[in-house]
PDB file of N, CA and C in Angstrom:
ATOM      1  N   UNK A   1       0.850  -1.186   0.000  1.00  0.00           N
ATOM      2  CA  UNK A   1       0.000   0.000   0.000  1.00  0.00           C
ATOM      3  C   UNK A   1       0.887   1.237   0.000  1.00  0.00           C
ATOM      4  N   UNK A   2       0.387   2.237  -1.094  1.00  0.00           N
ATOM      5  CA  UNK A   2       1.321   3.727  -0.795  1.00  0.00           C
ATOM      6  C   UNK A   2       1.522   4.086   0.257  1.00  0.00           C
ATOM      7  N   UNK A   3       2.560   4.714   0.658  1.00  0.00           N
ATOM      8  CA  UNK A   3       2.887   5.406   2.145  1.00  0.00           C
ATOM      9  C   UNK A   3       1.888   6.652   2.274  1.00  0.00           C
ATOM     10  N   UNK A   4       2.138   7.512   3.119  1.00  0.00           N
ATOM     11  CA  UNK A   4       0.757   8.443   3.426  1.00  0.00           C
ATOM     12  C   UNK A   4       1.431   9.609   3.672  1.00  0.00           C
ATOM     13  N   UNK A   5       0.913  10.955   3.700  1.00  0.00           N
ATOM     14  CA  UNK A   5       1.962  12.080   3.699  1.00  0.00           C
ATOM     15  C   UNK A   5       0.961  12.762   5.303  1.00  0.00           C
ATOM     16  N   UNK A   6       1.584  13.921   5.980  1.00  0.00           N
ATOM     17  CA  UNK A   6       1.503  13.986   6.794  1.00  0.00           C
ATOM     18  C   UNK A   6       0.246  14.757   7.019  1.00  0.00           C
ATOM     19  N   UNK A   7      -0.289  15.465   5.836  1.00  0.00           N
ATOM     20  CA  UNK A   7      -1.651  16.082   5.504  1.00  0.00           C
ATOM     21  C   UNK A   7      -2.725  15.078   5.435  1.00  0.00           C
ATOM     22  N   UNK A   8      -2.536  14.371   4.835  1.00  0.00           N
ATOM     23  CA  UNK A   8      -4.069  13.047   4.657  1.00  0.00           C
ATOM     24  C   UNK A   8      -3.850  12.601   6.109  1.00  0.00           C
ATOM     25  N   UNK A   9      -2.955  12.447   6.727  1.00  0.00           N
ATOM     26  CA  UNK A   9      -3.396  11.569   8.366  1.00  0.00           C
ATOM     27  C   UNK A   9      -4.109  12.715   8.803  1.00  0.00           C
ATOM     28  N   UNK A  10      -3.572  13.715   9.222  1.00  0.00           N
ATOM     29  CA  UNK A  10      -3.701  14.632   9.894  1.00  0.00           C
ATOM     30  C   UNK A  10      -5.267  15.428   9.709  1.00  0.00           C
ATOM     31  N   UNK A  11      -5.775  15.092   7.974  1.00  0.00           N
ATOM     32  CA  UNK A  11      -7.111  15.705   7.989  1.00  0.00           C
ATOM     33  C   UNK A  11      -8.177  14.043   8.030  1.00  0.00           C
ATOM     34  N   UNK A  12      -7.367  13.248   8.120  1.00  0.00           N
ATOM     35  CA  UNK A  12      -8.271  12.346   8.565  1.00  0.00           C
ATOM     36  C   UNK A  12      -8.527  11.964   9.784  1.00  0.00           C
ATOM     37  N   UNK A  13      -7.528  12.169  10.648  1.00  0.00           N
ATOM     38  CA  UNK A  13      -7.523  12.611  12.106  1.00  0.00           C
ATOM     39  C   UNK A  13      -8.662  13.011  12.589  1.00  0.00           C
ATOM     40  N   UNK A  14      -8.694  14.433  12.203  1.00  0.00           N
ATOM     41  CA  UNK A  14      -9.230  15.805  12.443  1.00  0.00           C
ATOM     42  C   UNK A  14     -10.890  14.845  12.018  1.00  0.00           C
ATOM     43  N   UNK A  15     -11.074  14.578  11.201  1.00  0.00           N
ATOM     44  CA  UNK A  15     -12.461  14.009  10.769  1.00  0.00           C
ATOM     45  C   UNK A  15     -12.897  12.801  11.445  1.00  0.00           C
ATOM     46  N   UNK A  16     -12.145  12.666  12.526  1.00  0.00           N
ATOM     47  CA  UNK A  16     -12.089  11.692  13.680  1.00  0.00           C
ATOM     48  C   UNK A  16     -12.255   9.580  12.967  1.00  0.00           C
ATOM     49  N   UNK A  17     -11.589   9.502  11.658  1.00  0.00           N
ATOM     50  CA  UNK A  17     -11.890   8.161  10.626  1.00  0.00           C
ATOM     51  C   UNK A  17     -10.845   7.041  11.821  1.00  0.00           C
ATOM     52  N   UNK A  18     -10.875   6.039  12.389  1.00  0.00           N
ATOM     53  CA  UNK A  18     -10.430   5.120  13.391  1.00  0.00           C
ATOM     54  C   UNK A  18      -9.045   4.773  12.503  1.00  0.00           C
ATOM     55  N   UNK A  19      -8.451   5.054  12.692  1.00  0.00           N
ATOM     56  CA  UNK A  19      -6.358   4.329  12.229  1.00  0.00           C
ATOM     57  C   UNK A  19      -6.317   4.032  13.152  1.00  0.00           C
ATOM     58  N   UNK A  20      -5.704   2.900  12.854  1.00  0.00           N
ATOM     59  CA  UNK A  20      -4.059   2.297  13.756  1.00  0.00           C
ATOM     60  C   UNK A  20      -2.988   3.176  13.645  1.00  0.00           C
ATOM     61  N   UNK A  21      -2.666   4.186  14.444  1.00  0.00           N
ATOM     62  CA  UNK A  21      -1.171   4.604  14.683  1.00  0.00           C
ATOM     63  C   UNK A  21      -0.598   4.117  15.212  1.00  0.00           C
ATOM     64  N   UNK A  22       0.633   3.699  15.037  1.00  0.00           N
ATOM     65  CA  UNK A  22       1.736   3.355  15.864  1.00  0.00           C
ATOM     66  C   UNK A  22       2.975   4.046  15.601  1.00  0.00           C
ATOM     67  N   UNK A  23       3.800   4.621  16.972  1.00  0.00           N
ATOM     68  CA  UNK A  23       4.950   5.499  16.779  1.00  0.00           C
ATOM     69  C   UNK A  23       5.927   4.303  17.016  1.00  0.00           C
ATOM     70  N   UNK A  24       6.835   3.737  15.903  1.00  0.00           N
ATOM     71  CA  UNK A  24       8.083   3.306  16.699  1.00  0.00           C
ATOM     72  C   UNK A  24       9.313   4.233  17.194  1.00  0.00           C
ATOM     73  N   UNK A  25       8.960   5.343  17.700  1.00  0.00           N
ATOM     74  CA  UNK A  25      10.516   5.946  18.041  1.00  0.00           C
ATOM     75  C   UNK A  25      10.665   5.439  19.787  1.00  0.00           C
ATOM     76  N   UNK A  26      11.695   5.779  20.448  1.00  0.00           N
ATOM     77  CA  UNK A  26      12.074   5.465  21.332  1.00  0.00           C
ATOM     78  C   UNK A  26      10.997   6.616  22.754  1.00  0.00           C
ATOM     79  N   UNK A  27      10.716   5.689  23.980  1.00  0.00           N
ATOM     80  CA  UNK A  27      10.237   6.355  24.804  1.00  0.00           C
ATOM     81  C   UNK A  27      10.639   7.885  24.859  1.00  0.00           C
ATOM     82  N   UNK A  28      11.512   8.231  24.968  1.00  0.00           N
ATOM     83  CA  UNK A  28      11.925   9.601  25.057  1.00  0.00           C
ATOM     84  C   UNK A  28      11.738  10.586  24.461  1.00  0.00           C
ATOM     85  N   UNK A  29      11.989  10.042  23.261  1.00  0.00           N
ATOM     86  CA  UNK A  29      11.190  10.744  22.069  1.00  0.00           C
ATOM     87  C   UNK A  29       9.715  10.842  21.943  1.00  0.00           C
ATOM     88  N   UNK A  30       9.064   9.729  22.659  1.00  0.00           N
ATOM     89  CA  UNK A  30       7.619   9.803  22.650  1.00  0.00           C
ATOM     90  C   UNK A  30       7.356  11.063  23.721  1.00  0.00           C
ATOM     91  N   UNK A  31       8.036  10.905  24.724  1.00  0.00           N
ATOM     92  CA  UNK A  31       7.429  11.975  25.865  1.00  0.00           C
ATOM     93  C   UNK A  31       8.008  13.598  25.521  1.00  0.00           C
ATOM     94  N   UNK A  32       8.773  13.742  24.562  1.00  0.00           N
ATOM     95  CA  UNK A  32       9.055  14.693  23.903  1.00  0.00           C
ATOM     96  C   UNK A  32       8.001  15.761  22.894  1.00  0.00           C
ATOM     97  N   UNK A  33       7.305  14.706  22.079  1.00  0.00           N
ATOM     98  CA  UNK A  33       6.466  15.126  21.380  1.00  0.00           C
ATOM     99  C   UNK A  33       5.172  13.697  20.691  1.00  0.00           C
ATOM    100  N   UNK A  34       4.003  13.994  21.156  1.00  0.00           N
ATOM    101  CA  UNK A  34       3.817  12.680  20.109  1.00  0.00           C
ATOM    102  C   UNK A  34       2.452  13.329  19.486  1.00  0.00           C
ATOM    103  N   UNK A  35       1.785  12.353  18.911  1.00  0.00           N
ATOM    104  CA  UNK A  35       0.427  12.340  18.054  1.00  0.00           C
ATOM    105  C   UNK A  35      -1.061  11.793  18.992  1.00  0.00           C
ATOM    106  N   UNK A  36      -0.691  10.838  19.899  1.00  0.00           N
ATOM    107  CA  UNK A  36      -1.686   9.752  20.482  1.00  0.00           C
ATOM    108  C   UNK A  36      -0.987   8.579  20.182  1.00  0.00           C
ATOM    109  N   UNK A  37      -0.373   8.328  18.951  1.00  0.00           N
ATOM    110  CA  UNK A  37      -0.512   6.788  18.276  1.00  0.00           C
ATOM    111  C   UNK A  37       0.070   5.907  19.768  1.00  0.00           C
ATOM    112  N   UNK A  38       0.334   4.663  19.637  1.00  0.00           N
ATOM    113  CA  UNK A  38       0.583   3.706  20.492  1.00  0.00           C
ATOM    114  C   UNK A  38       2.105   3.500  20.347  1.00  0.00           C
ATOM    115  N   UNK A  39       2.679   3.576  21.534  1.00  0.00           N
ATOM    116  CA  UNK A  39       4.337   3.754  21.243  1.00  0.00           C
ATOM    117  C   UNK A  39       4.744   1.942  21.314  1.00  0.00           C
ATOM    118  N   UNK A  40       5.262   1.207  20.598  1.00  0.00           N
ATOM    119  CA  UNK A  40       6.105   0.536  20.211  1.00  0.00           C
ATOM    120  C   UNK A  40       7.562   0.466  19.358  1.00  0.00           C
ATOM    121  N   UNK A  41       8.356   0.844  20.404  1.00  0.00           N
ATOM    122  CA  UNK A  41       9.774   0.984  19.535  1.00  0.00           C
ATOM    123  C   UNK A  41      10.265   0.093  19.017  1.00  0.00           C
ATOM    124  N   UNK A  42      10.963   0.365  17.913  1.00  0.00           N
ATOM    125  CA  UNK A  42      11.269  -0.362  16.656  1.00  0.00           C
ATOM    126  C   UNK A  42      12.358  -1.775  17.074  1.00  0.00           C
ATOM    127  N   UNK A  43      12.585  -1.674  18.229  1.00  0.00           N
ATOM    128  CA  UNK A  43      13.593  -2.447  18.696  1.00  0.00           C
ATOM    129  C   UNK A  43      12.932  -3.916  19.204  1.00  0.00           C
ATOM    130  N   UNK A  44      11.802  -3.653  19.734  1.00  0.00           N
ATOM    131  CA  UNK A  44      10.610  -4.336  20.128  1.00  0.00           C
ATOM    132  C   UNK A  44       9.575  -4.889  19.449  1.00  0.00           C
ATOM    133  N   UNK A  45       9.567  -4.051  18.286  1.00  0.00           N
ATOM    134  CA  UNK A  45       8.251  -3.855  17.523  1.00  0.00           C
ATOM    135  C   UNK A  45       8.274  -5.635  17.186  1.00  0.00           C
ATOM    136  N   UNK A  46       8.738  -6.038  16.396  1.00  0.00           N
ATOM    137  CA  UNK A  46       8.436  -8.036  16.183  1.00  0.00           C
ATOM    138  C   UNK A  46       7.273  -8.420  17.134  1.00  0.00           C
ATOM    139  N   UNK A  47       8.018  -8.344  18.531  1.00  0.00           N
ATOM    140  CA  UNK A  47       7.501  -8.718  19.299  1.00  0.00           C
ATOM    141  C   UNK A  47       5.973  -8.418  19.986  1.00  0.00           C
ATOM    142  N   UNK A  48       5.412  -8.092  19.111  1.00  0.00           N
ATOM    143  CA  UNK A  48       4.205  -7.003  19.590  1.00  0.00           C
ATOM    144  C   UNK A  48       3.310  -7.456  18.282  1.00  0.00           C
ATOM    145  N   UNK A  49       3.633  -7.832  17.042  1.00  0.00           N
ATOM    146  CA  UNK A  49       2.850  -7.916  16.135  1.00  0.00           C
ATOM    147  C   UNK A  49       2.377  -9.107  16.194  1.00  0.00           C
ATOM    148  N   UNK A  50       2.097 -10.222  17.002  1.00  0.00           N
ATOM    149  CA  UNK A  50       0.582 -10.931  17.359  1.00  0.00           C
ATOM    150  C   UNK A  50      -0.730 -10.349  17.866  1.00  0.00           C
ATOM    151  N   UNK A  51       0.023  -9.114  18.606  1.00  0.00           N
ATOM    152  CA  UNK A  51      -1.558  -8.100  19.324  1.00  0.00           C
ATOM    153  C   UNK A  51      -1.742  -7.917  18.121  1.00  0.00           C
ATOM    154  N   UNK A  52      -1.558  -7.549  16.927  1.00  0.00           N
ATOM    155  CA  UNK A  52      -2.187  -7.134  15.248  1.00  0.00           C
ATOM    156  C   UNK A  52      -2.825  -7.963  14.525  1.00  0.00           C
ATOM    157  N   UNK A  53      -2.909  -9.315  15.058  1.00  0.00           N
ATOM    158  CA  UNK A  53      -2.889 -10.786  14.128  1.00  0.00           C
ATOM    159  C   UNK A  53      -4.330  -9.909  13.461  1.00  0.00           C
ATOM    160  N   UNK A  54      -5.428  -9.796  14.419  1.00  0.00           N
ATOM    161  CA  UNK A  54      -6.803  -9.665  13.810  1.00  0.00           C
ATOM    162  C   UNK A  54      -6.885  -8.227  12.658  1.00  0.00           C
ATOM    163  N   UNK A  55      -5.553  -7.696  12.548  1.00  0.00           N
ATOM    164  CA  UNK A  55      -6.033  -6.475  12.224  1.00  0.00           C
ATOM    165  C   UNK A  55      -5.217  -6.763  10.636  1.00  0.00           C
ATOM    166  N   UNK A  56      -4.732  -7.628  10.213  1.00  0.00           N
ATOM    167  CA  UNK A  56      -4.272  -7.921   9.345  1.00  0.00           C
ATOM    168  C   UNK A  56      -4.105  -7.220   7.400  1.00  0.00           C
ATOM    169  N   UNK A  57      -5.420  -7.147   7.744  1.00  0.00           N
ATOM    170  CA  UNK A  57      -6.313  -6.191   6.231  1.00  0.00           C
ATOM    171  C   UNK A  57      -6.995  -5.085   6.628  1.00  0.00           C
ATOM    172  N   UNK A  58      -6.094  -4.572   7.898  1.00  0.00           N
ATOM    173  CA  UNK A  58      -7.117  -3.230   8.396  1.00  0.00           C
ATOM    174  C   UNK A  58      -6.001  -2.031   8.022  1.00  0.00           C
ATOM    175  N   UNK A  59      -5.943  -0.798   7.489  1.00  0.00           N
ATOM    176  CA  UNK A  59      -4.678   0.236   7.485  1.00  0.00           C
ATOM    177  C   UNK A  59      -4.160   0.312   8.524  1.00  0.00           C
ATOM    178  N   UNK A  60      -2.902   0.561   8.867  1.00  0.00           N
ATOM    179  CA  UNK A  60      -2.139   0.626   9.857  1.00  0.00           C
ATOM    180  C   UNK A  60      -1.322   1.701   9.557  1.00  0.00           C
ATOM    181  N   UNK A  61      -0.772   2.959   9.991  1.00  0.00           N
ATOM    182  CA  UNK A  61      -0.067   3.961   9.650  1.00  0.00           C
ATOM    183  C   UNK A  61       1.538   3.792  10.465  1.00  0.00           C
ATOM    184  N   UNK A  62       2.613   3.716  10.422  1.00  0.00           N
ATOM    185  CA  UNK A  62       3.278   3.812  11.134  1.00  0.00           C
ATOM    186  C   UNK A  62       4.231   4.823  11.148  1.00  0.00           C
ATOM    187  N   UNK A  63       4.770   5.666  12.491  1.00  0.00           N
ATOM    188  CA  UNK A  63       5.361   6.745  11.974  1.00  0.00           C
ATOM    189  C   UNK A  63       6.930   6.792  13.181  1.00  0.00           C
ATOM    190  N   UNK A  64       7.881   7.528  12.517  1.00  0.00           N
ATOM    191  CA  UNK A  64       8.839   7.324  13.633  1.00  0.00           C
ATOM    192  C   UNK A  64       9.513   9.023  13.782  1.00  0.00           C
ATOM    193  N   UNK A  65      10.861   9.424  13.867  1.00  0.00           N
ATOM    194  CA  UNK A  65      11.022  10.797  13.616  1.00  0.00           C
ATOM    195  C   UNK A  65      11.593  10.862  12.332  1.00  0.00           C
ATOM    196  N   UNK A  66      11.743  10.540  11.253  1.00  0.00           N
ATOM    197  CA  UNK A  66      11.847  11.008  10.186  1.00  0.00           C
ATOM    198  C   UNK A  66      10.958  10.082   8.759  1.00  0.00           C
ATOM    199  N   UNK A  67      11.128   9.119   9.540  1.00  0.00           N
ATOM    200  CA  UNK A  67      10.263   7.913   8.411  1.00  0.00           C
ATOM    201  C   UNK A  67      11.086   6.958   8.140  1.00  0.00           C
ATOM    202  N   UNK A  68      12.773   7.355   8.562  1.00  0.00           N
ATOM    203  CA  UNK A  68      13.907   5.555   7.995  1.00  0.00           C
ATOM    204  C   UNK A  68      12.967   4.478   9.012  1.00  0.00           C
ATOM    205  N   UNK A  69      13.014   4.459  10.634  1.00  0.00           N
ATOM    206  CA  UNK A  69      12.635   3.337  11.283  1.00  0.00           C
ATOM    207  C   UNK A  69      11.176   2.793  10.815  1.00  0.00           C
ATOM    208  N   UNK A  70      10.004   4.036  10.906  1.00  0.00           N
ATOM    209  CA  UNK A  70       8.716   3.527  10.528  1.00  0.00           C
ATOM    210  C   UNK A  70       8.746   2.420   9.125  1.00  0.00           C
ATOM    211  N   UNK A  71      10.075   2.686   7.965  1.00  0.00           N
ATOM    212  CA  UNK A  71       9.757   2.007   6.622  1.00  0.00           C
ATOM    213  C   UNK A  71      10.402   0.990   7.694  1.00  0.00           C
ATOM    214  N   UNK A  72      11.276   0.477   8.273  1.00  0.00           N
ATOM    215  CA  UNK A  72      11.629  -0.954   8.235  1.00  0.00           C
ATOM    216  C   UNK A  72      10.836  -1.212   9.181  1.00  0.00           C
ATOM    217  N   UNK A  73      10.031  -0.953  10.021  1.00  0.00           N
ATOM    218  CA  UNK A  73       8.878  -1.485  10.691  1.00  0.00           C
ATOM    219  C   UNK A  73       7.637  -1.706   9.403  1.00  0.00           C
ATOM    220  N   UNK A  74       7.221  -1.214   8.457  1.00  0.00           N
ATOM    221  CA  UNK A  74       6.508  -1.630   7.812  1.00  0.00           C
ATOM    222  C   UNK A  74       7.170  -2.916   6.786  1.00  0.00           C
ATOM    223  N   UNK A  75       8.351  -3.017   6.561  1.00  0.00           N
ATOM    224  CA  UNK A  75       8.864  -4.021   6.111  1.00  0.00           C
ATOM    225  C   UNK A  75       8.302  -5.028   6.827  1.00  0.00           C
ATOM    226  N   UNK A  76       9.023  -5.230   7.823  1.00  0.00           N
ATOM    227  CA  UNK A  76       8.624  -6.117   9.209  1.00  0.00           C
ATOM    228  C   UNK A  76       6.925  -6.738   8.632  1.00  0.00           C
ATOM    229  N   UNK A  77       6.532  -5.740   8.837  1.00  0.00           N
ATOM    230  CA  UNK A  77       4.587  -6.388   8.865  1.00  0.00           C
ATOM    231  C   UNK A  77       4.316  -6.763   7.226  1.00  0.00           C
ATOM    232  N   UNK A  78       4.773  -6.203   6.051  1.00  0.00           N
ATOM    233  CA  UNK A  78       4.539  -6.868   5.160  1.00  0.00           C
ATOM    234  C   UNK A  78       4.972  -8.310   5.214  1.00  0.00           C
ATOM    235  N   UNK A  79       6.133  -8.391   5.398  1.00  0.00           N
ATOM    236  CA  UNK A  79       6.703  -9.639   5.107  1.00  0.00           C
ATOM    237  C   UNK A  79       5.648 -10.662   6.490  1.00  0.00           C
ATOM    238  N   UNK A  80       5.325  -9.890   7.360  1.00  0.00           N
ATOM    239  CA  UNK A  80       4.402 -11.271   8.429  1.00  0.00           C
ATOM    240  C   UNK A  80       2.740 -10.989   7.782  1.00  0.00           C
ATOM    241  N   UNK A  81       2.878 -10.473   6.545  1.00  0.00           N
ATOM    242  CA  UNK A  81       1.158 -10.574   5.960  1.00  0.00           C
ATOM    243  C   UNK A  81       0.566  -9.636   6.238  1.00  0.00           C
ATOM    244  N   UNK A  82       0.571  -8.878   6.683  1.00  0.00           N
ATOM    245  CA  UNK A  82      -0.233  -7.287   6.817  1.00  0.00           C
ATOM    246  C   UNK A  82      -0.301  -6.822   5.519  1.00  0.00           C
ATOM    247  N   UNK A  83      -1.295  -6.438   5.167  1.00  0.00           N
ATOM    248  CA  UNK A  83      -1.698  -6.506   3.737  1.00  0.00           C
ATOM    249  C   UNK A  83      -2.005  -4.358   3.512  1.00  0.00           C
ATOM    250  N   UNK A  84      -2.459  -3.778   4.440  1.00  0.00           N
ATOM    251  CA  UNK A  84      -2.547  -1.709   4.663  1.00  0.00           C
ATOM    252  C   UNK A  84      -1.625  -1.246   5.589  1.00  0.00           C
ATOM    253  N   UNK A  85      -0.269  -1.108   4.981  1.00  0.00           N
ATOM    254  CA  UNK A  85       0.404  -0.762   5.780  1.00  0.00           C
ATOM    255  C   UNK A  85       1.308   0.451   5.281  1.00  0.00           C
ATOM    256  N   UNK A  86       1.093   1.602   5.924  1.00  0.00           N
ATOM    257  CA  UNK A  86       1.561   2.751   5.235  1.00  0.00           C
ATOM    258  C   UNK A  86       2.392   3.277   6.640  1.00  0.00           C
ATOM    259  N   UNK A  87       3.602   3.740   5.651  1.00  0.00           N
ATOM    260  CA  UNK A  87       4.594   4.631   6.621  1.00  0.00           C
ATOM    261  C   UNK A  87       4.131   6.284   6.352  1.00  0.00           C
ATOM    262  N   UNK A  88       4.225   6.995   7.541  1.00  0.00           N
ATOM    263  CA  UNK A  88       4.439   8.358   7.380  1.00  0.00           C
ATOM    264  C   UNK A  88       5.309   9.231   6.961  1.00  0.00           C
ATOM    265  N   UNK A  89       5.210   9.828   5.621  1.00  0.00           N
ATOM    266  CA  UNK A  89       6.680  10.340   4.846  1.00  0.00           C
ATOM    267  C   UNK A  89       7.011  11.682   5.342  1.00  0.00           C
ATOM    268  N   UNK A  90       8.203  11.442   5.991  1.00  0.00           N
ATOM    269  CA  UNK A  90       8.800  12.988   6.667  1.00  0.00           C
ATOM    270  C   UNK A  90       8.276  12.796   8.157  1.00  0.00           C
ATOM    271  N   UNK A  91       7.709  11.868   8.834  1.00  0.00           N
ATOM    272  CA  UNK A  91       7.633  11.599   9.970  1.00  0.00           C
ATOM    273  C   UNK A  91       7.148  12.662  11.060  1.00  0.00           C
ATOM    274  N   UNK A  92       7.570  12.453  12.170  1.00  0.00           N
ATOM    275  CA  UNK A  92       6.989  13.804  13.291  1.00  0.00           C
ATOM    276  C   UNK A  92       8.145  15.267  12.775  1.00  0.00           C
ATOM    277  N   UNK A  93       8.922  14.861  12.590  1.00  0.00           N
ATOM    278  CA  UNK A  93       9.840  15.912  11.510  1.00  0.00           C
ATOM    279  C   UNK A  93       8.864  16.812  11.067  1.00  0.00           C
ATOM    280  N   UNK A  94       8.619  16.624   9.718  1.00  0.00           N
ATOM    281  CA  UNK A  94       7.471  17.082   8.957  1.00  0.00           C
ATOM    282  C   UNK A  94       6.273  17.033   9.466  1.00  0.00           C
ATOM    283  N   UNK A  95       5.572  16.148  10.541  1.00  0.00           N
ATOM    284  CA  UNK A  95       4.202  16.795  11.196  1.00  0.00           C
ATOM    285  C   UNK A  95       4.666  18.023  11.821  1.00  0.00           C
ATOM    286  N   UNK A  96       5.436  18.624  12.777  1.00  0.00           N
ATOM    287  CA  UNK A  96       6.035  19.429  13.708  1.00  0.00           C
ATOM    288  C   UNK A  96       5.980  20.653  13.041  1.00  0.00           C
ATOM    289  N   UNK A  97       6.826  20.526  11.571  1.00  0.00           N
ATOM    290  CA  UNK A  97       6.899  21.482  10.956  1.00  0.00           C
ATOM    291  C   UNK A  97       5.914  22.417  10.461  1.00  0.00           C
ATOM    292  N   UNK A  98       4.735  21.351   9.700  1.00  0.00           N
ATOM    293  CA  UNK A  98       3.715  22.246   9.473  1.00  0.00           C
ATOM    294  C   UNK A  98       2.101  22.075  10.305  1.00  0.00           C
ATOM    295  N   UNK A  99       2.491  21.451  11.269  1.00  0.00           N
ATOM    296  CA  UNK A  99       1.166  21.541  12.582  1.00  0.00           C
ATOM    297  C   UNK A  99       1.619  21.941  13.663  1.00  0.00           C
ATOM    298  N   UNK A 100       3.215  22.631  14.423  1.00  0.00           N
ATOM    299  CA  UNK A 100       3.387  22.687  15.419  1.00  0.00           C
ATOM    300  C   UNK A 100       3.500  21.654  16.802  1.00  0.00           C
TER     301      UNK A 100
END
């Protein structure tokens, strides 16, 4: 599935539509700045994708601080069958920038 840019989450957000977010950046970084999404760091992340089993063919957005970790976390879930899985391009980077 195409990756997603930081405007379509953000006005789909806003229109309150149910995503899966998930941030893989590191705790620190989460308490620094985040979105809501559900923090699983990328270091961990494997280990966490049975809580997803049911969500398999559902979109899943994943975002990290620039977008390198979120793409190899979406690697990760393609290759275990996750079939909507979009990274956030330009990451909290680029949300920050133009949402504050």
């Amino acid at each position: 599935m195409q990756d997603i840019t930081v405007d379509e989450l953000k006005q789909r957000l806003n229109k309150g539509e149910e995503i899966i977010v998930i941030d893989v950046r590191e705790p620190h970084e989460y308490a620094d700045y985040n979105i809501g999404a559900r923090l699983i760091p990328l270091g961990t992340f494997a280990a966490h994708l049975e809580e997803y089993e049911d969500h398999k063919n559902d979109e899943i957005v994943l975002h990290c601080r620039s977008g390198k970790r979120s793409a190899t976390a979406k690697e990760i879930m393609v290759a275990q069958g996750f079939t909507k899985v979009r990274n956030l391009l330009g990451g909290m980077l680029e949300w920050q920038a133009k949402f504050g």
